[in-house]
PDB file of N, CA and C in Angstrom:
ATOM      1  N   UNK A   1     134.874  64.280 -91.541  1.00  0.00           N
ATOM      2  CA  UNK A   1     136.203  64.746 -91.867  1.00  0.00           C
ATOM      3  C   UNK A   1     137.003  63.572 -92.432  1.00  0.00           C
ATOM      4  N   UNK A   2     137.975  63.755 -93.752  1.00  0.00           N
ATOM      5  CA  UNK A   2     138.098  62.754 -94.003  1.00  0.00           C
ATOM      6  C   UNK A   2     139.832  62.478 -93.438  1.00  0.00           C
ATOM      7  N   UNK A   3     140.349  61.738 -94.112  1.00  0.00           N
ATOM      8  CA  UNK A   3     141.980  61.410 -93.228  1.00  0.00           C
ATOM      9  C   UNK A   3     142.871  62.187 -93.530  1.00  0.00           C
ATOM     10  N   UNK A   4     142.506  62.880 -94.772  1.00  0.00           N
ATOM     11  CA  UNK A   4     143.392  64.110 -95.521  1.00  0.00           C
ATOM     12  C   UNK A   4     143.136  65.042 -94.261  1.00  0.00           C
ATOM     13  N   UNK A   5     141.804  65.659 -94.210  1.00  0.00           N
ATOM     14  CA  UNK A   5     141.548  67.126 -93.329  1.00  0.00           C
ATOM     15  C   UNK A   5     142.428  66.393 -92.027  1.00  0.00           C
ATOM     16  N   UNK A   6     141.853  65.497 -91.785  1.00  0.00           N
ATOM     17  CA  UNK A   6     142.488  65.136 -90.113  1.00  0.00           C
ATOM     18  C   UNK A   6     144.399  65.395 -89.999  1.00  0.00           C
ATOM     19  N   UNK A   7     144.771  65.134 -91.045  1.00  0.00           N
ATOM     20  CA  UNK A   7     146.572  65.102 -91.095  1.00  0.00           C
ATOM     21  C   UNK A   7     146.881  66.846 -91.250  1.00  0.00           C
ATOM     22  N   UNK A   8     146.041  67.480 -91.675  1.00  0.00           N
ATOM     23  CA  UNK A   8     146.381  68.663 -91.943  1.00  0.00           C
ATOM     24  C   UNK A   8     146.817  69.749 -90.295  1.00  0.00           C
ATOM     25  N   UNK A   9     147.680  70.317 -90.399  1.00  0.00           N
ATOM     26  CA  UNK A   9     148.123  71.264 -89.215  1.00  0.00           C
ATOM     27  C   UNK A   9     147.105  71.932 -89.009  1.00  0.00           C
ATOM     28  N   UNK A  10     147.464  72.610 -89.890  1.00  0.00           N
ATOM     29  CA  UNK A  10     146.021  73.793 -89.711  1.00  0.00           C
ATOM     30  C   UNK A  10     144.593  72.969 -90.654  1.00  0.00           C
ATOM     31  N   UNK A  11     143.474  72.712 -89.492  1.00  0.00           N
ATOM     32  CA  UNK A  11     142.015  72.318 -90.182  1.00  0.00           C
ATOM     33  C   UNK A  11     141.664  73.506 -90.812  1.00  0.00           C
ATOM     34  N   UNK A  12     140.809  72.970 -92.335  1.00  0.00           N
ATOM     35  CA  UNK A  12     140.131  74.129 -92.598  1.00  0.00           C
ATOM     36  C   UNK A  12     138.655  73.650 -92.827  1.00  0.00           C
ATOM     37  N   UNK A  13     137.404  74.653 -92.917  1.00  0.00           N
ATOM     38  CA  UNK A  13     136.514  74.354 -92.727  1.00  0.00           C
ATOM     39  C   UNK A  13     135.765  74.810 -94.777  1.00  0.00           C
ATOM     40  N   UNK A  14     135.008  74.541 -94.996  1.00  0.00           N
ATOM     41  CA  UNK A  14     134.328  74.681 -95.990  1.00  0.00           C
ATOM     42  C   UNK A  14     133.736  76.096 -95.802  1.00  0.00           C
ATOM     43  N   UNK A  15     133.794  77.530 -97.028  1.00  0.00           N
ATOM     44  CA  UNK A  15     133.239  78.104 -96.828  1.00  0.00           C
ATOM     45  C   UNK A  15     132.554  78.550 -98.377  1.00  0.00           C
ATOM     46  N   UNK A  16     132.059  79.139 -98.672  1.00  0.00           N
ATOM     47  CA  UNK A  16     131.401  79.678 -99.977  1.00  0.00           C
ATOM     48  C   UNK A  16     131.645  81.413-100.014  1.00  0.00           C
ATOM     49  N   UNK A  17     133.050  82.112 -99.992  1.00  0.00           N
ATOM     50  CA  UNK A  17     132.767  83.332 -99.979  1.00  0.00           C
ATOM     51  C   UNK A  17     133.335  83.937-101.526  1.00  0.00           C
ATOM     52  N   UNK A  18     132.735  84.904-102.049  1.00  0.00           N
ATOM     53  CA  UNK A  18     133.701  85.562-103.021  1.00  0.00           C
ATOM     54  C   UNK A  18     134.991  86.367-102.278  1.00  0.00           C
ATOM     55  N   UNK A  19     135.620  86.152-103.580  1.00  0.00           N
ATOM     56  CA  UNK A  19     137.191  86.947-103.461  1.00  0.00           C
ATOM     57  C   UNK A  19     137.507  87.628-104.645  1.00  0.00           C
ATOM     58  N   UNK A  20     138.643  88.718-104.552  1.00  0.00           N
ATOM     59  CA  UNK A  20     139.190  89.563-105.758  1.00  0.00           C
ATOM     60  C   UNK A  20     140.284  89.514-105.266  1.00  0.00           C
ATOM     61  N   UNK A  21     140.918  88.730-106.607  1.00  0.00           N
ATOM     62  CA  UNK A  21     142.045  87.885-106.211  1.00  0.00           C
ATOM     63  C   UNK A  21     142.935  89.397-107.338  1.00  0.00           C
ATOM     64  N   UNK A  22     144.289  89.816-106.329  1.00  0.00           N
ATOM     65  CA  UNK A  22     144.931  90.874-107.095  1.00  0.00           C
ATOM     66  C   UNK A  22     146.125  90.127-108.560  1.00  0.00           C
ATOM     67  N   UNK A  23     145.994  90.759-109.684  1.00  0.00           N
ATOM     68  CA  UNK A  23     147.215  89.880-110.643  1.00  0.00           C
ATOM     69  C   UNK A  23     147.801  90.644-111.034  1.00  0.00           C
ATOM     70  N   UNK A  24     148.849  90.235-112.020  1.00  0.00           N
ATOM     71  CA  UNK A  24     149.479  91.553-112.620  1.00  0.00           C
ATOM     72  C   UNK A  24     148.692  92.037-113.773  1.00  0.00           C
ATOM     73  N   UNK A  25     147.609  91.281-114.152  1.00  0.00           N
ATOM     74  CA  UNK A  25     146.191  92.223-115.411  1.00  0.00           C
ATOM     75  C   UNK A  25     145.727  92.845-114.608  1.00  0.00           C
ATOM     76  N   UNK A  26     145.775  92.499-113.387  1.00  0.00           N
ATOM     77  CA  UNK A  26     144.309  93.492-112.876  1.00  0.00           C
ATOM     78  C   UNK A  26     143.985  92.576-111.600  1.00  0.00           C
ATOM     79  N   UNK A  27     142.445  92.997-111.271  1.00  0.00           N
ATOM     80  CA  UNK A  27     141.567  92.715-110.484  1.00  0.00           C
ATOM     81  C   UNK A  27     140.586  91.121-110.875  1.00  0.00           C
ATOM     82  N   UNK A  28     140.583  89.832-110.479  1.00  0.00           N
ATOM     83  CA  UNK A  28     139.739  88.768-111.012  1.00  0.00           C
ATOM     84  C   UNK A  28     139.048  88.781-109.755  1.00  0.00           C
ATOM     85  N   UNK A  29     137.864  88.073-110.333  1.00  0.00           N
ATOM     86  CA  UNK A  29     136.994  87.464-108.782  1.00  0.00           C
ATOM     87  C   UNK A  29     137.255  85.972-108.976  1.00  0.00           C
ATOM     88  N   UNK A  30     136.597  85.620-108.082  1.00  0.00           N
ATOM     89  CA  UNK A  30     137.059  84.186-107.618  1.00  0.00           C
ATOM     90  C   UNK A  30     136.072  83.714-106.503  1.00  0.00           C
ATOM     91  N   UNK A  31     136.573  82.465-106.039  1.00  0.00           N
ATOM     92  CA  UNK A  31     135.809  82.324-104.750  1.00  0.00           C
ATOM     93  C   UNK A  31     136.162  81.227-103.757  1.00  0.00           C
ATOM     94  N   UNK A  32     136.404  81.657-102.481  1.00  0.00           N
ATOM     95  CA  UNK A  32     136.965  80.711-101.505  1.00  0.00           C
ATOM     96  C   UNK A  32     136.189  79.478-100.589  1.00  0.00           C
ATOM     97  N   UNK A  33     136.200  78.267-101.256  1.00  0.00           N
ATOM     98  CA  UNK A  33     135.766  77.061-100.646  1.00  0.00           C
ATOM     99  C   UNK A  33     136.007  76.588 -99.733  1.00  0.00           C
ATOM    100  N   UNK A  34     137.344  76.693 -99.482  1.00  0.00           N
ATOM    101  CA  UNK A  34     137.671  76.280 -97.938  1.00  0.00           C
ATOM    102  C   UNK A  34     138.391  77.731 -97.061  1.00  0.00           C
ATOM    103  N   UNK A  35     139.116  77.360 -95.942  1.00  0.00           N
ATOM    104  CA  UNK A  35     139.521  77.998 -95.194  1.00  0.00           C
ATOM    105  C   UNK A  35     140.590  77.730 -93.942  1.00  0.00           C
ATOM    106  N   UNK A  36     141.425  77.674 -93.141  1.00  0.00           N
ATOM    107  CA  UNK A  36     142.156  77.610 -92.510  1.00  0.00           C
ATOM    108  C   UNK A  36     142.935  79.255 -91.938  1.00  0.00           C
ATOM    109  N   UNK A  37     143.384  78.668 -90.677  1.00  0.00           N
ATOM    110  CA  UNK A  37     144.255  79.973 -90.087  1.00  0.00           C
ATOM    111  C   UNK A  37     145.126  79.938 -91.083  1.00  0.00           C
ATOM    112  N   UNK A  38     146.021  79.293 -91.712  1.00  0.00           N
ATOM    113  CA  UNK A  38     146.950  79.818 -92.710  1.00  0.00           C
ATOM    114  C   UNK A  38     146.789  79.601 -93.684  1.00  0.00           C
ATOM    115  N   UNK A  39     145.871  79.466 -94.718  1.00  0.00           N
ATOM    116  CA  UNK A  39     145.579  79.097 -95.806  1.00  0.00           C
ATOM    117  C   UNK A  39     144.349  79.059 -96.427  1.00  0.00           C
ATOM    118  N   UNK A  40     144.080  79.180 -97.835  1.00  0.00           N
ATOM    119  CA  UNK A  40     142.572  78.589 -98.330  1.00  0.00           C
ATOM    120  C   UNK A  40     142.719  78.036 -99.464  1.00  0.00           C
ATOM    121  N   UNK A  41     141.872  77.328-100.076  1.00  0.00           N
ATOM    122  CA  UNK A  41     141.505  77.281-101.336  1.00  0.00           C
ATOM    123  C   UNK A  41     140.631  78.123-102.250  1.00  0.00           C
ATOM    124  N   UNK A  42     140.998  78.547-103.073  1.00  0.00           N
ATOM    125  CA  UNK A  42     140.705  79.504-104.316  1.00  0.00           C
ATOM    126  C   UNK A  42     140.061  79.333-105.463  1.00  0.00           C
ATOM    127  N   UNK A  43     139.047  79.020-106.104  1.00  0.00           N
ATOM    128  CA  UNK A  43     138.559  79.007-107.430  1.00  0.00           C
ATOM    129  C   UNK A  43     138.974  80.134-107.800  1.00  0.00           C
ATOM    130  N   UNK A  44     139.068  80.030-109.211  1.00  0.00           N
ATOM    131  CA  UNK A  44     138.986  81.358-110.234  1.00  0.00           C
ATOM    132  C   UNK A  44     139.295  80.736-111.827  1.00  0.00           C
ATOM    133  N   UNK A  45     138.783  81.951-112.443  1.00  0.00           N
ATOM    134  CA  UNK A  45     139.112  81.743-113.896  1.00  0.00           C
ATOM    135  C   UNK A  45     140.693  81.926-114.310  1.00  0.00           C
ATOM    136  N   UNK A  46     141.226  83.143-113.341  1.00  0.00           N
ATOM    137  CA  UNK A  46     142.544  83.634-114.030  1.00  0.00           C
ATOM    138  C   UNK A  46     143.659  83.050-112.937  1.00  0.00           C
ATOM    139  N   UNK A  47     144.522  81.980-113.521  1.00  0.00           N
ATOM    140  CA  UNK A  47     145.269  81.230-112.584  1.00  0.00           C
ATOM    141  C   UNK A  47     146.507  81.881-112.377  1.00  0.00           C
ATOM    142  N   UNK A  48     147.206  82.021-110.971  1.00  0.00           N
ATOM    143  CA  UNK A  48     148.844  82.527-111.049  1.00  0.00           C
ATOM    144  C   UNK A  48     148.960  81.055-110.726  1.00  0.00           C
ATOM    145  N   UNK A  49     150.532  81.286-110.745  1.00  0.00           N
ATOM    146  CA  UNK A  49     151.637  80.103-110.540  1.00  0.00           C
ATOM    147  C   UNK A  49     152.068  79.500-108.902  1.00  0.00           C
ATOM    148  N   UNK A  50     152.575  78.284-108.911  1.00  0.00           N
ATOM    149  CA  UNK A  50     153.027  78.313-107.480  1.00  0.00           C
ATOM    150  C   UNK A  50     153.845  79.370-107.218  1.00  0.00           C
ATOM    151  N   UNK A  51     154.153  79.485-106.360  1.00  0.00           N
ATOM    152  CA  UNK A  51     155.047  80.343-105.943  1.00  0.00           C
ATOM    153  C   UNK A  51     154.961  81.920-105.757  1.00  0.00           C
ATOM    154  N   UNK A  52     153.875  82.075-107.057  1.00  0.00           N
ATOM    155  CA  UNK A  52     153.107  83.537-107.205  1.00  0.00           C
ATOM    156  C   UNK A  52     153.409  84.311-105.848  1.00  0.00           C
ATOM    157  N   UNK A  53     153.088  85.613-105.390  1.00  0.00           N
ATOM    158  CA  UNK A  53     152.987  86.747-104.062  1.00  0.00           C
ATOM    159  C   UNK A  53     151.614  87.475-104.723  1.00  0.00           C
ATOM    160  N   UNK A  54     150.825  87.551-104.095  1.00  0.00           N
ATOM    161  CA  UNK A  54     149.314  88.749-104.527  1.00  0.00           C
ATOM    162  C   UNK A  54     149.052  88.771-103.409  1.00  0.00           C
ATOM    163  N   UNK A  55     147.770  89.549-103.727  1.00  0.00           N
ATOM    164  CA  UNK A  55     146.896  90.284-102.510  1.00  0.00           C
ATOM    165  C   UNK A  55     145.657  89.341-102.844  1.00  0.00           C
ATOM    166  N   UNK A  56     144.734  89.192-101.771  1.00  0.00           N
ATOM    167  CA  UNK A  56     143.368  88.679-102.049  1.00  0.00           C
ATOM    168  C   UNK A  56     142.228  89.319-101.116  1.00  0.00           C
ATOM    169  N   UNK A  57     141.315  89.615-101.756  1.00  0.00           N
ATOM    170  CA  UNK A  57     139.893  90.256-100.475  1.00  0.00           C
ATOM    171  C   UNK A  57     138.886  88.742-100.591  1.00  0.00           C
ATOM    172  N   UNK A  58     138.882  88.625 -99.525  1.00  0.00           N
ATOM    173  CA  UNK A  58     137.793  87.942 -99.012  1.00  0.00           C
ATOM    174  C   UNK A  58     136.849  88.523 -98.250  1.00  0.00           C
ATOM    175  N   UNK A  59     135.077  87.822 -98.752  1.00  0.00           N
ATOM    176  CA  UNK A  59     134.055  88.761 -98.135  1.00  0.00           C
ATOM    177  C   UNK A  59     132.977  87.686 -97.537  1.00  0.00           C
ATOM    178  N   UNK A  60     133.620  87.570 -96.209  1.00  0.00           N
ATOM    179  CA  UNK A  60     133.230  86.718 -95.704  1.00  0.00           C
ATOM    180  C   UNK A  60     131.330  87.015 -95.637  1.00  0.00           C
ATOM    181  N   UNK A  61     129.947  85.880 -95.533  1.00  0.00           N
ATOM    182  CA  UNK A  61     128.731  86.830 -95.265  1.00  0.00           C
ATOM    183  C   UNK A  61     128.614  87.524 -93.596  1.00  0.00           C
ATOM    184  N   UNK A  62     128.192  88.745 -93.631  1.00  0.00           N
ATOM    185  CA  UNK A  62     127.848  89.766 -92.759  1.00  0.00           C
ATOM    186  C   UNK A  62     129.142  89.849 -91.937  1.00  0.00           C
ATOM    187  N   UNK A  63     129.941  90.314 -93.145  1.00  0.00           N
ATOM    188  CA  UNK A  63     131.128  90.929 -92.483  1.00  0.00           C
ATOM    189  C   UNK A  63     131.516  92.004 -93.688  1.00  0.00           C
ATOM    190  N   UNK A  64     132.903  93.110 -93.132  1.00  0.00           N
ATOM    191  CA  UNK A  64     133.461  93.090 -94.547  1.00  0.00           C
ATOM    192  C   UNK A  64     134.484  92.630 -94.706  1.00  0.00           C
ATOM    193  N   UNK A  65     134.727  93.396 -96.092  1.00  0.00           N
ATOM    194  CA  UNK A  65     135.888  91.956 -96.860  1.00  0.00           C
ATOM    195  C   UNK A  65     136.831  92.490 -95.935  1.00  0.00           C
ATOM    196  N   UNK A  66     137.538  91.735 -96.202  1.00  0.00           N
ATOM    197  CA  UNK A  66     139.676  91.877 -96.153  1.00  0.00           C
ATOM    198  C   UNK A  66     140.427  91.658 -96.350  1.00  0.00           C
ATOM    199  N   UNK A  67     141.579  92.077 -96.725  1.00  0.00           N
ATOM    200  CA  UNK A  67     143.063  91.569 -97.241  1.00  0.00           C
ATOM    201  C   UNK A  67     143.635  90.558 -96.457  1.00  0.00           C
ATOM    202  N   UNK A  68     144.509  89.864 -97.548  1.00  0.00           N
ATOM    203  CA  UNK A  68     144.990  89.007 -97.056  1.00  0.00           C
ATOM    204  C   UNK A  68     146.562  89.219 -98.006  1.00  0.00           C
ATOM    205  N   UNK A  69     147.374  88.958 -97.756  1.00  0.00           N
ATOM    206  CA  UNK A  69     148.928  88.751 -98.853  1.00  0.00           C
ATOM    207  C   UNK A  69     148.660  87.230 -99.077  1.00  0.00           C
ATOM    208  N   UNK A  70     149.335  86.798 -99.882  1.00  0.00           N
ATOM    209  CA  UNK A  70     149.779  85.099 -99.855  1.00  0.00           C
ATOM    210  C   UNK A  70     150.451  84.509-100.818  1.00  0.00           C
ATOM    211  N   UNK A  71     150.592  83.453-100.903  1.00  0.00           N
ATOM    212  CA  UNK A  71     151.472  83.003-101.707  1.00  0.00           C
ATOM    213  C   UNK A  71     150.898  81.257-102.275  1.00  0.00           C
ATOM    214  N   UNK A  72     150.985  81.437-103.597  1.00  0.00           N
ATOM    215  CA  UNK A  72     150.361  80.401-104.181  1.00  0.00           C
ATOM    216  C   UNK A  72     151.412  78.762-103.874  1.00  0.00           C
ATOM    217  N   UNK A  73     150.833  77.930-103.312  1.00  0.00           N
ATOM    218  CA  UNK A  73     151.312  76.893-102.926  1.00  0.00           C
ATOM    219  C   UNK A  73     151.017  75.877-103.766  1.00  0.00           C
ATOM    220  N   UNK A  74     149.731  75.773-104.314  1.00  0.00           N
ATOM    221  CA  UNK A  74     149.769  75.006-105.709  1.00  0.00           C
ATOM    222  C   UNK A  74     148.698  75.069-106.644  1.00  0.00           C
ATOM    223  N   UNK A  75     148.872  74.518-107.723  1.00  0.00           N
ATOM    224  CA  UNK A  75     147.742  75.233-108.575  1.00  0.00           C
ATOM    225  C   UNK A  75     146.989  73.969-109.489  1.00  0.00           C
ATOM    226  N   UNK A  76     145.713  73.448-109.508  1.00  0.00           N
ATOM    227  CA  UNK A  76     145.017  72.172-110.493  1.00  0.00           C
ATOM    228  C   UNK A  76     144.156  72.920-111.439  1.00  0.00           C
ATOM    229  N   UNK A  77     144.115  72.351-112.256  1.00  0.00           N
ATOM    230  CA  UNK A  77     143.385  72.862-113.818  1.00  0.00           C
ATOM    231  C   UNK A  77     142.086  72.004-114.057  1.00  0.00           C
ATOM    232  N   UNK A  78     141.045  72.928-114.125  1.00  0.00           N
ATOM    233  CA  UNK A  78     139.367  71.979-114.465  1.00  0.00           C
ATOM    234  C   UNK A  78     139.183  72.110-115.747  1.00  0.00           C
ATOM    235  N   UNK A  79     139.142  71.015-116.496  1.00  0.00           N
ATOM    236  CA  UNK A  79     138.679  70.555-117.868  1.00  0.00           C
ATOM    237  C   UNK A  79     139.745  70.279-118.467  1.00  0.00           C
ATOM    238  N   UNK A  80     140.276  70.644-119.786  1.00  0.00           N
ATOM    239  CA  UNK A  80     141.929  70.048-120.028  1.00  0.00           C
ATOM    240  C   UNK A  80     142.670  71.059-119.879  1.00  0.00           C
ATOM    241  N   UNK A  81     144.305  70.516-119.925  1.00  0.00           N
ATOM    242  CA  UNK A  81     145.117  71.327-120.362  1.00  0.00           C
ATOM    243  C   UNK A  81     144.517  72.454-121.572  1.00  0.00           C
ATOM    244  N   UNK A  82     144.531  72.302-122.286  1.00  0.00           N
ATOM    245  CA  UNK A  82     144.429  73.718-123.409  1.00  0.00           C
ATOM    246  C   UNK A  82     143.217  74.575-123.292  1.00  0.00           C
ATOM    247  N   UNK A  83     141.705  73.875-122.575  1.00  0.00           N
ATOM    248  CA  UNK A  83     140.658  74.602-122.343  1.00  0.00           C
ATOM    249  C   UNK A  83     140.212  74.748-121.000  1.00  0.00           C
ATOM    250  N   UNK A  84     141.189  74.637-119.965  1.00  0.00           N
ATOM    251  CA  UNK A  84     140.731  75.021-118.899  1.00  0.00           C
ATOM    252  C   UNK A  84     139.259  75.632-118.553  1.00  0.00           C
ATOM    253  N   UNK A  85     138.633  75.451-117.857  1.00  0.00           N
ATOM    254  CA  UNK A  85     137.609  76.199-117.454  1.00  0.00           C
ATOM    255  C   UNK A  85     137.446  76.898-116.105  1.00  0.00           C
ATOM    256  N   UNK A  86     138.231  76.334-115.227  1.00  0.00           N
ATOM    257  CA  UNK A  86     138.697  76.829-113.913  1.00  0.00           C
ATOM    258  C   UNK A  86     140.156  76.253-113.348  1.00  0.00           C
ATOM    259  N   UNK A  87     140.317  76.969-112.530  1.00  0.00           N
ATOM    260  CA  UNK A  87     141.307  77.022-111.349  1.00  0.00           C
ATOM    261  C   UNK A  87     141.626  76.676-110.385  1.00  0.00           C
ATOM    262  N   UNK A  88     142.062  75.682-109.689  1.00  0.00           N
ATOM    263  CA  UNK A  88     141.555  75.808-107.896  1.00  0.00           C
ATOM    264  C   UNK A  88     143.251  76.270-107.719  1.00  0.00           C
ATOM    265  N   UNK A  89     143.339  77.085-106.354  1.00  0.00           N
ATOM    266  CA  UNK A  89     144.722  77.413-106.024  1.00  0.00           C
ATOM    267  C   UNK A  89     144.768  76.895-104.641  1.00  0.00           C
ATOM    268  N   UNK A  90     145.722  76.220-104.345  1.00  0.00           N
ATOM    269  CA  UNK A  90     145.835  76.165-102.679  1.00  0.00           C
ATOM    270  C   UNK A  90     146.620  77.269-102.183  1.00  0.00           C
ATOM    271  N   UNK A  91     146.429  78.891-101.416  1.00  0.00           N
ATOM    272  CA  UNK A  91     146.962  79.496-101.134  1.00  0.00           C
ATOM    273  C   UNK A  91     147.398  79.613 -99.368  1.00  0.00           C
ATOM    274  N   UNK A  92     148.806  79.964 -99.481  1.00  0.00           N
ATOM    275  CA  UNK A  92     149.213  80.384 -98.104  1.00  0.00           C
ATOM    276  C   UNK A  92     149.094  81.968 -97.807  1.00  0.00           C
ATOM    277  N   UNK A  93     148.451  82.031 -96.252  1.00  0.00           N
ATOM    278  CA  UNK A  93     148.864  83.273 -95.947  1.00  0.00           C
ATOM    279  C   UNK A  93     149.832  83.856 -95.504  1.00  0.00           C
ATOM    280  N   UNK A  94     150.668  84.952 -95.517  1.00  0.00           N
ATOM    281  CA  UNK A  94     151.586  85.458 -95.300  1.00  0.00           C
ATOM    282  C   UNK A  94     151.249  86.677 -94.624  1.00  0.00           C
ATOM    283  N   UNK A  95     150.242  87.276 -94.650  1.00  0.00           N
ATOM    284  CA  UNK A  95     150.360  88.560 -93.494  1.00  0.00           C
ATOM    285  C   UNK A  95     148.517  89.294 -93.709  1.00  0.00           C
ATOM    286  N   UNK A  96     148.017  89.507 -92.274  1.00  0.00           N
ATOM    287  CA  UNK A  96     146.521  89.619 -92.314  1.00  0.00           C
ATOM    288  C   UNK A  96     146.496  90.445 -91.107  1.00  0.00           C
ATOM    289  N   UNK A  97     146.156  91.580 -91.046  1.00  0.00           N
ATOM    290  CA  UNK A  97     145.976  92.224 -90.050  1.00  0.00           C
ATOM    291  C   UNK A  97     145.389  91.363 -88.360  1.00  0.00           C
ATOM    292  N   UNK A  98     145.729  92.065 -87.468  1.00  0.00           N
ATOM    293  CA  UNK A  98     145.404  90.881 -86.366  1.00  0.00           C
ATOM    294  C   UNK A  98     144.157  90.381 -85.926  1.00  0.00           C
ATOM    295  N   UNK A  99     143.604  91.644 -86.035  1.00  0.00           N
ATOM    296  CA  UNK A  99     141.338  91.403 -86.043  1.00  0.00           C
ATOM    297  C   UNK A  99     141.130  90.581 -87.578  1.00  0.00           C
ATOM    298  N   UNK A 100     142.037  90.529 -88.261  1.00  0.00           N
ATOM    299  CA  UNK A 100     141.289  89.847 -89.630  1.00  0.00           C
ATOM    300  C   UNK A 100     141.964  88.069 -88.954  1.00  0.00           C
ATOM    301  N   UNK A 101     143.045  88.070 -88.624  1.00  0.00           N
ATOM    302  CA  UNK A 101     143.343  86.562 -88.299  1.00  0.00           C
ATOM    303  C   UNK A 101     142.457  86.176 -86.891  1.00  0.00           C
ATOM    304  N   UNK A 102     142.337  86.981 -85.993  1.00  0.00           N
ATOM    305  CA  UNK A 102     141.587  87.176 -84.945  1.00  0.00           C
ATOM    306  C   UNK A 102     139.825  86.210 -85.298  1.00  0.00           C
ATOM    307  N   UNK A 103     139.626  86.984 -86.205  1.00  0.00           N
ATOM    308  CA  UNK A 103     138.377  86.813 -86.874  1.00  0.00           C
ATOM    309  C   UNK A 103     138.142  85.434 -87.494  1.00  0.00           C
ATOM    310  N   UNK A 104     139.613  85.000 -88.828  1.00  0.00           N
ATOM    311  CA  UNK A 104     139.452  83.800 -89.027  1.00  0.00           C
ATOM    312  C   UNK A 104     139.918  82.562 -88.300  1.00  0.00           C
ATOM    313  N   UNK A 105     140.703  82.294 -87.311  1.00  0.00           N
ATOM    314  CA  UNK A 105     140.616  81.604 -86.172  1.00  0.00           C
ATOM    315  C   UNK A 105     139.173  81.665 -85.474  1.00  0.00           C
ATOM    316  N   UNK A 106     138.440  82.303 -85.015  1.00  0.00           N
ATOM    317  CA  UNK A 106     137.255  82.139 -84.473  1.00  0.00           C
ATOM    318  C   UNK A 106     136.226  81.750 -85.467  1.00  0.00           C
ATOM    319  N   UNK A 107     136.417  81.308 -86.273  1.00  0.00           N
ATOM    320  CA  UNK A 107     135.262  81.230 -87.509  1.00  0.00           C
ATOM    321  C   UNK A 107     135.973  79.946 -87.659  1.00  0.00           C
ATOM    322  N   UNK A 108     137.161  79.275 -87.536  1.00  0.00           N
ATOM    323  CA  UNK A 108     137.506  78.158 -88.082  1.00  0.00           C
ATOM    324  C   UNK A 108     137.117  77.286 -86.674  1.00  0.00           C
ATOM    325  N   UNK A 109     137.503  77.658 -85.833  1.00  0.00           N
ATOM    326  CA  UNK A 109     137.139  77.029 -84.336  1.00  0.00           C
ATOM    327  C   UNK A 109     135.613  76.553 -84.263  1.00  0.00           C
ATOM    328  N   UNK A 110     135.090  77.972 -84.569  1.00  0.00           N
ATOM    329  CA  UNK A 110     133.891  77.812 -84.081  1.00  0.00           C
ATOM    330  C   UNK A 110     132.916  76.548 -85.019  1.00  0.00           C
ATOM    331  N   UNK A 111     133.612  76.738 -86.221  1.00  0.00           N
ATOM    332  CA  UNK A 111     132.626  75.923 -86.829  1.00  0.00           C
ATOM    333  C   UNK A 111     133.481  74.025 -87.104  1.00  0.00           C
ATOM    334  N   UNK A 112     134.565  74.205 -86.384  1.00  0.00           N
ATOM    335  CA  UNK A 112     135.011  72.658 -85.835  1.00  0.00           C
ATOM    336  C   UNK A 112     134.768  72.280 -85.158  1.00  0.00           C
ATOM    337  N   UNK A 113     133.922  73.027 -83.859  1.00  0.00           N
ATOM    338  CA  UNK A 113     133.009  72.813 -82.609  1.00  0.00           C
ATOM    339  C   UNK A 113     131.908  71.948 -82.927  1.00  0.00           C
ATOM    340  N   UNK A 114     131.098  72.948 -84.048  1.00  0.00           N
ATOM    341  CA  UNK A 114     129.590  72.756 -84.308  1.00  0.00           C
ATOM    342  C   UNK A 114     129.818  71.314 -85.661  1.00  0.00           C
ATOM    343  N   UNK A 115     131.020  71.132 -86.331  1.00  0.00           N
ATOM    344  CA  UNK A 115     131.134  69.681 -87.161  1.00  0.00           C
ATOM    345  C   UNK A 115     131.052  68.189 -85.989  1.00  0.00           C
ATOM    346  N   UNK A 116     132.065  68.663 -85.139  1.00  0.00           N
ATOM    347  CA  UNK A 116     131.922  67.926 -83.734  1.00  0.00           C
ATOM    348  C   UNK A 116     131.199  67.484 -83.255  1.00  0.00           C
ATOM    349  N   UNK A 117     130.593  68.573 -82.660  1.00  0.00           N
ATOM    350  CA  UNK A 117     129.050  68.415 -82.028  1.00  0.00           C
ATOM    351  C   UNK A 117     127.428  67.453 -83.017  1.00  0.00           C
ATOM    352  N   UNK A 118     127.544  67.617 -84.376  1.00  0.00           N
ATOM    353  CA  UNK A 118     126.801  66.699 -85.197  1.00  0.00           C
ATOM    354  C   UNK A 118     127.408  65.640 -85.271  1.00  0.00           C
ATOM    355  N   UNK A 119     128.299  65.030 -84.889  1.00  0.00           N
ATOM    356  CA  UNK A 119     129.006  64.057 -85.726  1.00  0.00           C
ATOM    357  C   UNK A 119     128.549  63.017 -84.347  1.00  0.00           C
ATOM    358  N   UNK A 120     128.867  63.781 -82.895  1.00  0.00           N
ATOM    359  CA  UNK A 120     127.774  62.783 -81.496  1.00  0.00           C
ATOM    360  C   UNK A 120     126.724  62.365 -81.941  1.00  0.00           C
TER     361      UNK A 120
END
């Protein structure tokens, strides 16, 4: 863990899931690298703004997906300004049903246990 993750309130853990991130075109996929009780990080092709409000499904493996609301907290650009090739978003959550936060608290715990436990 490096000194960044350690300062952070909420830890988040590394995950690899797809997402369908909601915009005002439509429906994009995407995909969530990290994770936290209030927050994740976002790849995608189609970027909103800070400040943005959407919906996002995350599908976590051998689960199903679920909503999440949130709100874009900040946004970095891969390759240049004019040819972007990706997205990363740092998003906040704002409202997740209680078995879905239920769910990602025990998935963030559990696997800060098992980083722990290798690191003895």
């Amino acid at each position: 863990m490096t000194n960044q993750e350690e300062k952070r309130r909420h830890p988040r853990v590394v995950v690899d899931w797809p997402a369908v991130i909601m915009t005002k075109r439509g429906a994009t996929v995407g995909n969530a690298t990290n994770i936290s009780v209030r927050g994740a990080l976002i790849r995608s092709e189609e970027p909103l703004r800070p400040k943005d409000r959407s919906r996002l499904f995350l599908v976590p493996p051998d689960r199903l997906a679920f909503r999440v609301s949130f709100e874009v907290a900040w946004l970095a650009t891969e390759g240049s300004a004019q040819r972007a090739s990706a997205y990363s978003m740092g998003v906040r959550f704002i409202r997740m049903s209680r078995g879905d936060g239920e769910f990602v608290l025990n998935f963030v715990q559990h696997h800060l246990r098992l980083h722990r436990m290798r690191r003895r």
